[in-house]
C-alpha atoms as a PDB file:
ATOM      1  CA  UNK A   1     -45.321 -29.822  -9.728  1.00  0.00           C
ATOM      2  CA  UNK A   2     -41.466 -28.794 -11.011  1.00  0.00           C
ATOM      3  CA  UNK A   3     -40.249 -27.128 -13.736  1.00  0.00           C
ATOM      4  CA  UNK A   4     -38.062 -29.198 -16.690  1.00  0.00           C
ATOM      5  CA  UNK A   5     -36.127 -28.257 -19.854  1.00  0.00           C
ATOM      6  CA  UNK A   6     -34.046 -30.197 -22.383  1.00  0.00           C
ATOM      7  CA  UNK A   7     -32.115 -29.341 -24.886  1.00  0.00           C
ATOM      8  CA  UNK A   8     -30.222 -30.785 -28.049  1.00  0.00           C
ATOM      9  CA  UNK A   9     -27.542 -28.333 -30.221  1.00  0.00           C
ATOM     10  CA  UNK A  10     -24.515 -27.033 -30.516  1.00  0.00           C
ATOM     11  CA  UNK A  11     -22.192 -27.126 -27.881  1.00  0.00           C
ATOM     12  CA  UNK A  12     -22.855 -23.984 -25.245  1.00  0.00           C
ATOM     13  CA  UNK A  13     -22.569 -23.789 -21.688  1.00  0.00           C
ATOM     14  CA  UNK A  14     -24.896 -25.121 -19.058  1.00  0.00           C
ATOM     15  CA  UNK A  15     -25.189 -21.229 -17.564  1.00  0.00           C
ATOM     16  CA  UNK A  16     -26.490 -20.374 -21.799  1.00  0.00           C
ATOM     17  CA  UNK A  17     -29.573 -22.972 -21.387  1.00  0.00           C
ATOM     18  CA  UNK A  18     -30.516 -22.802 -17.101  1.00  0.00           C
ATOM     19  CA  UNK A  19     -29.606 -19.312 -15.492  1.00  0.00           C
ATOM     20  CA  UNK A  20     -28.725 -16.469 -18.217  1.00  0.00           C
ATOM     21  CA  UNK A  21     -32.022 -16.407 -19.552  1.00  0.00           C
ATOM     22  CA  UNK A  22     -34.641 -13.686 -18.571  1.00  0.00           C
ATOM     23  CA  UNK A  23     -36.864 -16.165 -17.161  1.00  0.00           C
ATOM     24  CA  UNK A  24     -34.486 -19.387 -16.806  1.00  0.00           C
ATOM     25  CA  UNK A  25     -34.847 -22.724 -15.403  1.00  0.00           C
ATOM     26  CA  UNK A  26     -33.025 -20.887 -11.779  1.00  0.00           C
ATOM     27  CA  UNK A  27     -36.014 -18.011 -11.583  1.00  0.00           C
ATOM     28  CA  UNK A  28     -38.812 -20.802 -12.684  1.00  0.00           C
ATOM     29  CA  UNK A  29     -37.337 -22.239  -9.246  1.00  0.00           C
ATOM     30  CA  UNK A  30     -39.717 -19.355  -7.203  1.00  0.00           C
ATOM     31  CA  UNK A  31     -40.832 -17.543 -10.165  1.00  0.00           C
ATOM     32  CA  UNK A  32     -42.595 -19.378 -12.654  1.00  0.00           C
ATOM     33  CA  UNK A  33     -44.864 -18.145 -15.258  1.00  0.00           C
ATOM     34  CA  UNK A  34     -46.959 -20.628 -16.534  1.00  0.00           C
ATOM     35  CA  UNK A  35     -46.683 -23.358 -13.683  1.00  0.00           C
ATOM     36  CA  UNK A  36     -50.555 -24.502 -13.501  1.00  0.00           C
ATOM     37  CA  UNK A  37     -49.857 -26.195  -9.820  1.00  0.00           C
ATOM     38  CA  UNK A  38     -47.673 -24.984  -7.373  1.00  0.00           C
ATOM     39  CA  UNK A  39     -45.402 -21.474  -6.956  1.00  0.00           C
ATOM     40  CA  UNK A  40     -42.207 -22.276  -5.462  1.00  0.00           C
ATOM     41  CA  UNK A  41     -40.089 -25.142  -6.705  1.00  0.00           C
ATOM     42  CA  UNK A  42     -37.406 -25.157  -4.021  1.00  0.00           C
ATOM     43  CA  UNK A  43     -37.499 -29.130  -3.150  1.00  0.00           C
ATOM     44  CA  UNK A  44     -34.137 -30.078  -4.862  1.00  0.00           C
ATOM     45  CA  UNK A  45     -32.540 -29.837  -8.253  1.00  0.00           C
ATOM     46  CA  UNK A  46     -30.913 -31.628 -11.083  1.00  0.00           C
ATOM     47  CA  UNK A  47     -28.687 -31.079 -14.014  1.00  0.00           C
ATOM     48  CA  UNK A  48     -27.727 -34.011 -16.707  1.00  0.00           C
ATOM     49  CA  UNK A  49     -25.377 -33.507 -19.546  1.00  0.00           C
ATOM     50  CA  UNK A  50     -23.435 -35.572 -21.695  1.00  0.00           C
ATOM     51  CA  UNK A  51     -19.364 -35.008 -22.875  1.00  0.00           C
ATOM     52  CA  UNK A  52     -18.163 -35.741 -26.076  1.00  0.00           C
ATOM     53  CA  UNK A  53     -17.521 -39.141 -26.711  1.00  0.00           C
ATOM     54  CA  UNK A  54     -19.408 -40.469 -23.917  1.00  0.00           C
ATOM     55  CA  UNK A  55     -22.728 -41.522 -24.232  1.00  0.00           C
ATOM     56  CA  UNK A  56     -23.434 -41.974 -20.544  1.00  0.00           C
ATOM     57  CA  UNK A  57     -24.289 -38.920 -19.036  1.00  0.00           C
ATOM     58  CA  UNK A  58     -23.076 -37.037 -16.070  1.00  0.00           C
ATOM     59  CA  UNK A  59     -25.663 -35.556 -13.195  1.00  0.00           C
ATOM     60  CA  UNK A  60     -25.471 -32.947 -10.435  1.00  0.00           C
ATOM     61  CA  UNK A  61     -28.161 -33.282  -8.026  1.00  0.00           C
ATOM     62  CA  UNK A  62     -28.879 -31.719  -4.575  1.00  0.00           C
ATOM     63  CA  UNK A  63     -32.221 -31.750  -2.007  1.00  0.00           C
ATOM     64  CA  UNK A  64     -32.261 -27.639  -1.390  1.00  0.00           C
ATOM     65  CA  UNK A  65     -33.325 -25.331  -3.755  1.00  0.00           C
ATOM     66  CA  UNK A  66     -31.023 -24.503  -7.122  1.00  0.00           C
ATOM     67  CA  UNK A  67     -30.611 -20.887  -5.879  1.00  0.00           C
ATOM     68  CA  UNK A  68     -29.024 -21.904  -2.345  1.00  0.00           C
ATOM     69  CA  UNK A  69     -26.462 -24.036  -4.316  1.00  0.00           C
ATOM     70  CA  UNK A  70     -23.045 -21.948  -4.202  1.00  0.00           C
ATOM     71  CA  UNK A  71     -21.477 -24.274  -6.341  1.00  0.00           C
ATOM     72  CA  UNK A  72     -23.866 -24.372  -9.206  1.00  0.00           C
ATOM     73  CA  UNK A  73     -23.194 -21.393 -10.876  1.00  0.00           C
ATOM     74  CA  UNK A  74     -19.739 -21.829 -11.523  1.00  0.00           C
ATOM     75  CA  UNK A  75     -20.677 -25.792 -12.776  1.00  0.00           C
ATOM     76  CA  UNK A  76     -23.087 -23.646 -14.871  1.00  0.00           C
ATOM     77  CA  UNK A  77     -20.570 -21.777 -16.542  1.00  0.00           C
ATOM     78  CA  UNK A  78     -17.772 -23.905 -17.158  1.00  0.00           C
ATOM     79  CA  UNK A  79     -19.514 -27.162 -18.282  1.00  0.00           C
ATOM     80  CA  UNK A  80     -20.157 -26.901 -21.709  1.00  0.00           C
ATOM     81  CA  UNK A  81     -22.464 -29.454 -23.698  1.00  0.00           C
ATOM     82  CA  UNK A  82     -24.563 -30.363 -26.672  1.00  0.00           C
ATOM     83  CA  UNK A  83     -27.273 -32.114 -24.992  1.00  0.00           C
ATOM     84  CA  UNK A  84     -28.473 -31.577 -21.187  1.00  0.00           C
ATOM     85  CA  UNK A  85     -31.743 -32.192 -19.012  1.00  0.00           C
ATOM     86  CA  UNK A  86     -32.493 -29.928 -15.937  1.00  0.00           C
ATOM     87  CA  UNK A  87     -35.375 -29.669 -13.395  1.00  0.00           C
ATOM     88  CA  UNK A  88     -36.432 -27.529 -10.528  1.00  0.00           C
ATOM     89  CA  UNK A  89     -38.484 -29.965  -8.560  1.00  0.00           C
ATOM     90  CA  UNK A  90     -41.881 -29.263  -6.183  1.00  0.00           C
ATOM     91  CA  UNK A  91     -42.447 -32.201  -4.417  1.00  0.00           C
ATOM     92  CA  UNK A  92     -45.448 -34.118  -4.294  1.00  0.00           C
ATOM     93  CA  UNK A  93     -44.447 -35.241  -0.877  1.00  0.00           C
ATOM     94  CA  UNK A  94     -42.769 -33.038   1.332  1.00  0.00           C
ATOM     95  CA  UNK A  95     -39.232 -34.359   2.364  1.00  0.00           C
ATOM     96  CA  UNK A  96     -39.505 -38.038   0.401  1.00  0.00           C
ATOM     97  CA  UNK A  97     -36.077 -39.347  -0.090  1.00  0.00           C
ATOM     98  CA  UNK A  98     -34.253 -36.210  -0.900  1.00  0.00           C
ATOM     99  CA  UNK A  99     -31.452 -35.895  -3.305  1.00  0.00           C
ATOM    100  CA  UNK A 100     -32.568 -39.230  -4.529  1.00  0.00           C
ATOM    101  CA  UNK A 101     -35.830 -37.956  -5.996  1.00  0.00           C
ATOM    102  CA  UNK A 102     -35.040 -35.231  -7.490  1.00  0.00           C
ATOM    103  CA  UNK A 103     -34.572 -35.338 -11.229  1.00  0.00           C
ATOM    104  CA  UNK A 104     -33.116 -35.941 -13.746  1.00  0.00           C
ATOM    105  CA  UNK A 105     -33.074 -39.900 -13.149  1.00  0.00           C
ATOM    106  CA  UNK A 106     -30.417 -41.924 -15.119  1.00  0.00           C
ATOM    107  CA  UNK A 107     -29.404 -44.970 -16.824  1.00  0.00           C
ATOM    108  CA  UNK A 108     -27.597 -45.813 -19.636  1.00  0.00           C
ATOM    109  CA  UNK A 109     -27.793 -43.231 -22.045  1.00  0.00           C
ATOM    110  CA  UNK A 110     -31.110 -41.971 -20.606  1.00  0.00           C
ATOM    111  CA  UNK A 111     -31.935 -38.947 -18.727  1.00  0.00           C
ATOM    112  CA  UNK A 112     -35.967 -38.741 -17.533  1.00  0.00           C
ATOM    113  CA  UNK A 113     -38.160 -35.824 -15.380  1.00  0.00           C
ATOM    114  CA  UNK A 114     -41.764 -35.904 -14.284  1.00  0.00           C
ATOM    115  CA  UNK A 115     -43.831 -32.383 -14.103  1.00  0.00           C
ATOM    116  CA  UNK A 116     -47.078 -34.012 -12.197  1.00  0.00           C
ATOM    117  CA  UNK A 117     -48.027 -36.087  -9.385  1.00  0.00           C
ATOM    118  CA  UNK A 118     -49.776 -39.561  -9.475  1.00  0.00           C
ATOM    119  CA  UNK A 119     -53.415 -38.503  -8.056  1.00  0.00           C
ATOM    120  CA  UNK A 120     -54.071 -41.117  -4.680  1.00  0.00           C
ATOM    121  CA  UNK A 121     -50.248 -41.513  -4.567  1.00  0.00           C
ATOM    122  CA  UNK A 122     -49.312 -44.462  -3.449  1.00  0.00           C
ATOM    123  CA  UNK A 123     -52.563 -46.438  -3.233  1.00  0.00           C
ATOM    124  CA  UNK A 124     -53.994 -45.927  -6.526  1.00  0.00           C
ATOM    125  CA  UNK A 125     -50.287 -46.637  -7.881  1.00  0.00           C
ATOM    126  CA  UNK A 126     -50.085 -50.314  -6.390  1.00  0.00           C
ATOM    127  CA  UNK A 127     -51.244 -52.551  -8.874  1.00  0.00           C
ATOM    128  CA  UNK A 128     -48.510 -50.436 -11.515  1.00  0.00           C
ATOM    129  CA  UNK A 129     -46.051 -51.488  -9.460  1.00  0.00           C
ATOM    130  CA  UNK A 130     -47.391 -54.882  -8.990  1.00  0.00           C
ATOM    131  CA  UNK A 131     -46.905 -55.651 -12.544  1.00  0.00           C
ATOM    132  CA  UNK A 132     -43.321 -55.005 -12.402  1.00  0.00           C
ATOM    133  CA  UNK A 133     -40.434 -57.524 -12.297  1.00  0.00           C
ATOM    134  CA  UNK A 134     -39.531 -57.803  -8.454  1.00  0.00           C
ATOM    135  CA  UNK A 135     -36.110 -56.861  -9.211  1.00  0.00           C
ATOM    136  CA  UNK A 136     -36.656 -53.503 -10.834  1.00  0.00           C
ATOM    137  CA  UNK A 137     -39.427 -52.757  -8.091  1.00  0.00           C
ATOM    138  CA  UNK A 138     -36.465 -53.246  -5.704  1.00  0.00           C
ATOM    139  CA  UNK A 139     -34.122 -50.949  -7.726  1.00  0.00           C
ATOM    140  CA  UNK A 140     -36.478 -48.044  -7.366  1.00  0.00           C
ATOM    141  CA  UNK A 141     -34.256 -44.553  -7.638  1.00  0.00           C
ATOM    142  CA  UNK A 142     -36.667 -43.513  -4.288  1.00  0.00           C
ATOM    143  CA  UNK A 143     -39.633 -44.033  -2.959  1.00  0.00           C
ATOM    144  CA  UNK A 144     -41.843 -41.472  -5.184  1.00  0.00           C
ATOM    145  CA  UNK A 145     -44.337 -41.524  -7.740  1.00  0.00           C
ATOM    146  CA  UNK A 146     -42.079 -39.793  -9.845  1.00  0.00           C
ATOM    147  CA  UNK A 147     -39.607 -42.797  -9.730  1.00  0.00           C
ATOM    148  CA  UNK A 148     -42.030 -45.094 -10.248  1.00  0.00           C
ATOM    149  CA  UNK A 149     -43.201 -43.888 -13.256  1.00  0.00           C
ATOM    150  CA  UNK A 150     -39.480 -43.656 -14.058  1.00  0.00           C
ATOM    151  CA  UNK A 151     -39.445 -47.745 -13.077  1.00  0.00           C
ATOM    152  CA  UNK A 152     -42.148 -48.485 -15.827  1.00  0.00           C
ATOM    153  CA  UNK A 153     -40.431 -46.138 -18.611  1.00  0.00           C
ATOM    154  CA  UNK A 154     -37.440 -47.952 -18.156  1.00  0.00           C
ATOM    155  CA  UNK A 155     -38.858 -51.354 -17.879  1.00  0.00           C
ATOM    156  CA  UNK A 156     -39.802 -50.135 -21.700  1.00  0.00           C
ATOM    157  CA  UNK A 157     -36.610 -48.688 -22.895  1.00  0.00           C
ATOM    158  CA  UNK A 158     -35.294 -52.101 -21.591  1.00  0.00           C
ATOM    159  CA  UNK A 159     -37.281 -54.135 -24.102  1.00  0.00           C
ATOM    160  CA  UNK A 160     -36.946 -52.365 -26.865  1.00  0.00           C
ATOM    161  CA  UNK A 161     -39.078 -49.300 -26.733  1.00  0.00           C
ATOM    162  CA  UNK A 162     -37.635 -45.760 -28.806  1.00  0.00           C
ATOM    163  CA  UNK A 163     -38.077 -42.880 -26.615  1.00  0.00           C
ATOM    164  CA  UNK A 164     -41.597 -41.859 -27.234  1.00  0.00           C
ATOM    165  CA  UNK A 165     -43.335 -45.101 -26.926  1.00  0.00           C
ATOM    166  CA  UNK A 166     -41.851 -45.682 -23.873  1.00  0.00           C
ATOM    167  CA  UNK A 167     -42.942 -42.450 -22.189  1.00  0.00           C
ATOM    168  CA  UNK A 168     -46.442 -42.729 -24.162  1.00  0.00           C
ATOM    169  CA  UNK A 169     -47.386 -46.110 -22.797  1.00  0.00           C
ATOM    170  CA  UNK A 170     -46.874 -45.539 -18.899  1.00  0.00           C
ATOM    171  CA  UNK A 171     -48.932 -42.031 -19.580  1.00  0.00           C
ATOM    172  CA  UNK A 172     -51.593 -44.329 -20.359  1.00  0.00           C
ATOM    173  CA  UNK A 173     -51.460 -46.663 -18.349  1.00  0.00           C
ATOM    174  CA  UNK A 174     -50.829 -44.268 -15.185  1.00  0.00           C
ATOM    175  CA  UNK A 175     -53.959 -41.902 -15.973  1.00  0.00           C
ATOM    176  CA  UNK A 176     -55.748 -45.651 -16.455  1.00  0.00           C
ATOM    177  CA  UNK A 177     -55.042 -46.364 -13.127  1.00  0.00           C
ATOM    178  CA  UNK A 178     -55.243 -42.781 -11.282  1.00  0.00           C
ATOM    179  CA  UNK A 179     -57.438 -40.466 -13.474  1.00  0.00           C
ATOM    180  CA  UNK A 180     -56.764 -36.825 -13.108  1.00  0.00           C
ATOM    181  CA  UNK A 181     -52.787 -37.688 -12.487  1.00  0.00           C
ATOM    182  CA  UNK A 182     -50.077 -35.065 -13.983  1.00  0.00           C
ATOM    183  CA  UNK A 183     -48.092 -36.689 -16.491  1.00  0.00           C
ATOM    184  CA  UNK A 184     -45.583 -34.071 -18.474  1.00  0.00           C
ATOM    185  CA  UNK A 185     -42.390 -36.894 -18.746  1.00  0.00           C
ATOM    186  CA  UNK A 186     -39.219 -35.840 -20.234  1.00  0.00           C
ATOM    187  CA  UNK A 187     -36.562 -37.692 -21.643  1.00  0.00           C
ATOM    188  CA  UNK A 188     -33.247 -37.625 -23.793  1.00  0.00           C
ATOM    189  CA  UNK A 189     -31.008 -40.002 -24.609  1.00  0.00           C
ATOM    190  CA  UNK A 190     -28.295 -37.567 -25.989  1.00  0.00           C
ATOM    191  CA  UNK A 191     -29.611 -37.477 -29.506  1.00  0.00           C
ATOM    192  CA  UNK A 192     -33.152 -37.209 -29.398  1.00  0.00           C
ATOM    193  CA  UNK A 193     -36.073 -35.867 -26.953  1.00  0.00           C
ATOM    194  CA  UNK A 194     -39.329 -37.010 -26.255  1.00  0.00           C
ATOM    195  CA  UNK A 195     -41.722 -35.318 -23.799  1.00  0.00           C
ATOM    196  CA  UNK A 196     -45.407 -35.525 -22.825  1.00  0.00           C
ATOM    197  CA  UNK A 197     -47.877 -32.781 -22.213  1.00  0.00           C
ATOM    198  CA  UNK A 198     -50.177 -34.545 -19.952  1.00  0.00           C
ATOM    199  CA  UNK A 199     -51.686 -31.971 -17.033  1.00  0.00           C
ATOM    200  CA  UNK A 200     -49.453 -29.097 -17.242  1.00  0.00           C
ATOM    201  CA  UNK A 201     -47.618 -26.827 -19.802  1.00  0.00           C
ATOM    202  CA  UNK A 202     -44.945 -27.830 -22.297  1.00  0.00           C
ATOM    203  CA  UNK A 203     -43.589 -25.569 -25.317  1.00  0.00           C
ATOM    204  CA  UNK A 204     -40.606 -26.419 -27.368  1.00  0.00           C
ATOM    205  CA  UNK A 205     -37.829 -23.833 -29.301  1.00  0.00           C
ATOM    206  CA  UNK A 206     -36.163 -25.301 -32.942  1.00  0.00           C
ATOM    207  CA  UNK A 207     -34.590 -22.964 -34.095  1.00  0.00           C
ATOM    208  CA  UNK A 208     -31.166 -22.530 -35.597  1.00  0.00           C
ATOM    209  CA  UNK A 209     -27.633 -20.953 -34.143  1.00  0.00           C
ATOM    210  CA  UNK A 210     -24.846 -19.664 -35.919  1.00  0.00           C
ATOM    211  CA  UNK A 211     -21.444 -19.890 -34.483  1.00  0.00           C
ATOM    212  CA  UNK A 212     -21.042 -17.021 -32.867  1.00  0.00           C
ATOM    213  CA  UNK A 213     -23.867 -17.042 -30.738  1.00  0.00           C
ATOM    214  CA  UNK A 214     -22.721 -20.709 -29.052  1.00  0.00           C
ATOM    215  CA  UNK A 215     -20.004 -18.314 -26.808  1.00  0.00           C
ATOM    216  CA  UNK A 216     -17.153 -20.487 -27.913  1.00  0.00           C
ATOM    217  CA  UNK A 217     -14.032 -18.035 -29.297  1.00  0.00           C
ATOM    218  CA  UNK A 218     -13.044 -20.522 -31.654  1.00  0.00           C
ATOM    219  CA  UNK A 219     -16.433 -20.610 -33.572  1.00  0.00           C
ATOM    220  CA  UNK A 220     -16.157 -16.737 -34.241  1.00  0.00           C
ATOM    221  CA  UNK A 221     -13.300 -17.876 -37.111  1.00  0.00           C
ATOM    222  CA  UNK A 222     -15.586 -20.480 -38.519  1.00  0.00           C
ATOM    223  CA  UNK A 223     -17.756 -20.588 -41.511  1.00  0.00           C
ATOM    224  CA  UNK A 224     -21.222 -19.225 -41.282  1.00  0.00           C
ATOM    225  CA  UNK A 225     -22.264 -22.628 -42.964  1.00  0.00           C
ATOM    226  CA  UNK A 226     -21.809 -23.844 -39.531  1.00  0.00           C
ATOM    227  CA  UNK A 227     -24.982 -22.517 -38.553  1.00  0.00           C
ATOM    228  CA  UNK A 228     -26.425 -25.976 -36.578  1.00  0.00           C
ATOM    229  CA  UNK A 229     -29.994 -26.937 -35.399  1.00  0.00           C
ATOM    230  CA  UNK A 230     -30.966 -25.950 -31.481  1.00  0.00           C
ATOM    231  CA  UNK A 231     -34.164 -27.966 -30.355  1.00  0.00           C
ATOM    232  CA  UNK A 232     -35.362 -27.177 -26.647  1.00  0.00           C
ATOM    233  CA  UNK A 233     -38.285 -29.031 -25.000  1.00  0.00           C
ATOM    234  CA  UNK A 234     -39.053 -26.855 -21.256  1.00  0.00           C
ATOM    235  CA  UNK A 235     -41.888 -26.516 -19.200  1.00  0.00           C
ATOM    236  CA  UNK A 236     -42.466 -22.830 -20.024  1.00  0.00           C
ATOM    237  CA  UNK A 237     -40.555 -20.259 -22.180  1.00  0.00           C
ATOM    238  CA  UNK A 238     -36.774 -19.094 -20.736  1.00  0.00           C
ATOM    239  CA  UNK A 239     -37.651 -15.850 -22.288  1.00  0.00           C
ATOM    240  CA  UNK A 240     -40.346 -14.037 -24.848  1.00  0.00           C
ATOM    241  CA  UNK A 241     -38.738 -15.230 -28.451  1.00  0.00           C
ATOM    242  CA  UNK A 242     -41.684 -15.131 -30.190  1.00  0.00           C
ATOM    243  CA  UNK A 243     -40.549 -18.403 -31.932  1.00  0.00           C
ATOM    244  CA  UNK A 244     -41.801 -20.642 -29.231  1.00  0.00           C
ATOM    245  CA  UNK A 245     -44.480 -23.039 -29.807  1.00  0.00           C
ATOM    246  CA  UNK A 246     -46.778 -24.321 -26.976  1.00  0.00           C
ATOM    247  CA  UNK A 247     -47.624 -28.005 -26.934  1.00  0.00           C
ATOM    248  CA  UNK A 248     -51.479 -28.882 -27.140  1.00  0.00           C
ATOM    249  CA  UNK A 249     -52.585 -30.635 -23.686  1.00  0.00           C
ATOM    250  CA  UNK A 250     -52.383 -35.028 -24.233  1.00  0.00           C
ATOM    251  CA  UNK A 251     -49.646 -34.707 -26.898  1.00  0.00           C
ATOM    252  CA  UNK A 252     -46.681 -36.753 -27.293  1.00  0.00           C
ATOM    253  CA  UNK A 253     -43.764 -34.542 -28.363  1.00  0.00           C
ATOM    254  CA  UNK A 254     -40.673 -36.535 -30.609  1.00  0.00           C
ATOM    255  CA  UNK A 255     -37.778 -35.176 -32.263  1.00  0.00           C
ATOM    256  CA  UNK A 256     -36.703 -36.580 -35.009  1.00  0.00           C
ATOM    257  CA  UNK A 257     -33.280 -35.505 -36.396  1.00  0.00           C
ATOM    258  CA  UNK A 258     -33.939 -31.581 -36.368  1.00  0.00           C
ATOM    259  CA  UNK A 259     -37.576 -31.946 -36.486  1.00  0.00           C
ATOM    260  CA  UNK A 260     -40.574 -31.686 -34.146  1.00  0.00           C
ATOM    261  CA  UNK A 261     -43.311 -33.981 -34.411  1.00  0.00           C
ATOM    262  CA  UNK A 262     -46.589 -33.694 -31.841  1.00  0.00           C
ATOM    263  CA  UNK A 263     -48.710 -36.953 -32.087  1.00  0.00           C
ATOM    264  CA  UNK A 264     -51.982 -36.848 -30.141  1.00  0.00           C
ATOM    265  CA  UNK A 265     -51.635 -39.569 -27.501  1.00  0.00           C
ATOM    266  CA  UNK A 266     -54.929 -41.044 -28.161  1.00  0.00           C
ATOM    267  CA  UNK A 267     -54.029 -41.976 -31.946  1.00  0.00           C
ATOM    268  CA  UNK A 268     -50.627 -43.853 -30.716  1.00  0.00           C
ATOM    269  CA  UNK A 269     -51.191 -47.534 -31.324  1.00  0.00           C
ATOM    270  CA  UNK A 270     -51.405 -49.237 -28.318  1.00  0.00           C
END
């Protein structure tokens, strides 16, 4: 299993969302509280976030552990953004394909994690892959069920899909395949969030920040009317505000300007 956490808001630094937290994304790594399978998440790490005026994101990604990286915590700091996915990843396989499968995958606008593992991986996973286009079977980020699963959600973005459909419908057709497979998917596209609770836990934060809180000196002069809309979507709580929510097990989480809407997988139309 890993641990993941997005987040949509005001602008803040990367350190205010992964490490400063009491129990942040960084301590989840070989801490966390709530992880249902799995202790130590120490099989690489990823960071995506996206700059103003660009709507194609930027990653850092390495294969160790996110507390053996000496260069993180200054990225941490400095970067500042109002939109990021991170993960702390557990692999299903020890050693598969390294930096390459660890999360977040990207493209386009998108940034995607998987919590889980495809039960009989790879076998019970072959006629999924079957059924895609040779060409984006042969673009596969690594060799993981993970990136696979990231294959089929983009084969939907692709066509058309908005964000929750397209993590919805693999779910499906996934647990169809290989019953008893972990499916928590996160995604963001910069603007909105859609996640799955499929296996393992998922809560989610909306809540709102005034100015001062975003660590920014300028936004100490600015009007409290200011006062913007945080949304975070994470495997577990960074710390114990009693504001978070916990996501009921095979539920599709959506955000929706600033709200939070949990559909029930099983009454999405299929």
């Amino acid at each position: 299993m890993c641990r993941h956490i997005a987040f949509l808001g005001p602008e803040a630094p990367l350190a205010r969302l992964l490490s400063e937290p009491e129990h942040s994304l960084v301590r989840q790594s070989w801490e966390p509280r709530r992880q249902r399978h799995g202790t130590v998440n120490a099989d690489g790490f990823g960071v995506g976030w996206y700059a103003e005026g660009d709507p194609v994101p930027a990653r850092y990604r390495r294969a160790g552990p996110i507390w053996g990286d000496l260069n993180f915590a200054d990225l941490a700091r400095v970067v500042r953004t109002r939109a990021a996915l991170a993960a702390v990843r557990d692999a299903t396989v020890f050693g598969a394909d390294g930096e390459a499968a660890a999360a977040p995958f990207a493209s386009g606008p998108w940034l995607f994690s998987h919590n889980g593992a495809v039960r009989g991986w790879p076998e019970a996973a072959t006629p999924l892959a079957a059924a895609l286009p040779p060409e984006e079977l042969l673009s596969l980020a690594a060799g993981t069920d993970s990136a696979l699963i990231w294959a089929l959600v983009l084969h939907r973005l692709h066509r058309g899909d908005d964000l929750g459909t397209a993590l919805a419908e693999p779910v499906r057709e996934v647990a169809a395949a290989s019953p008893d497979s972990r499916l928590n998917l996160l995604m963001t596209d910069g603007t909105g969030i859609a996640a799955t609770a499929w296996g393992d836990s998922l809560w989610y934060l909306a809540d709102t920040v005034h100015p001062a809180e975003t660590g920014h000196p300028a936004d100490t002069a600015r009007p409290a009317d200011t006062a913007a809309q945080r949304i975070v979507v994470a495997s577990e709580p960074y710390d114990d505000d009693p504001r978070w929510c916990e996501v009921p097990d095979r539920t599709l989480l959506t955000t929706h300007g600033t709200r939070v809407v949990l559909t029930p997988l099983k009454e999405i139309s299929q």
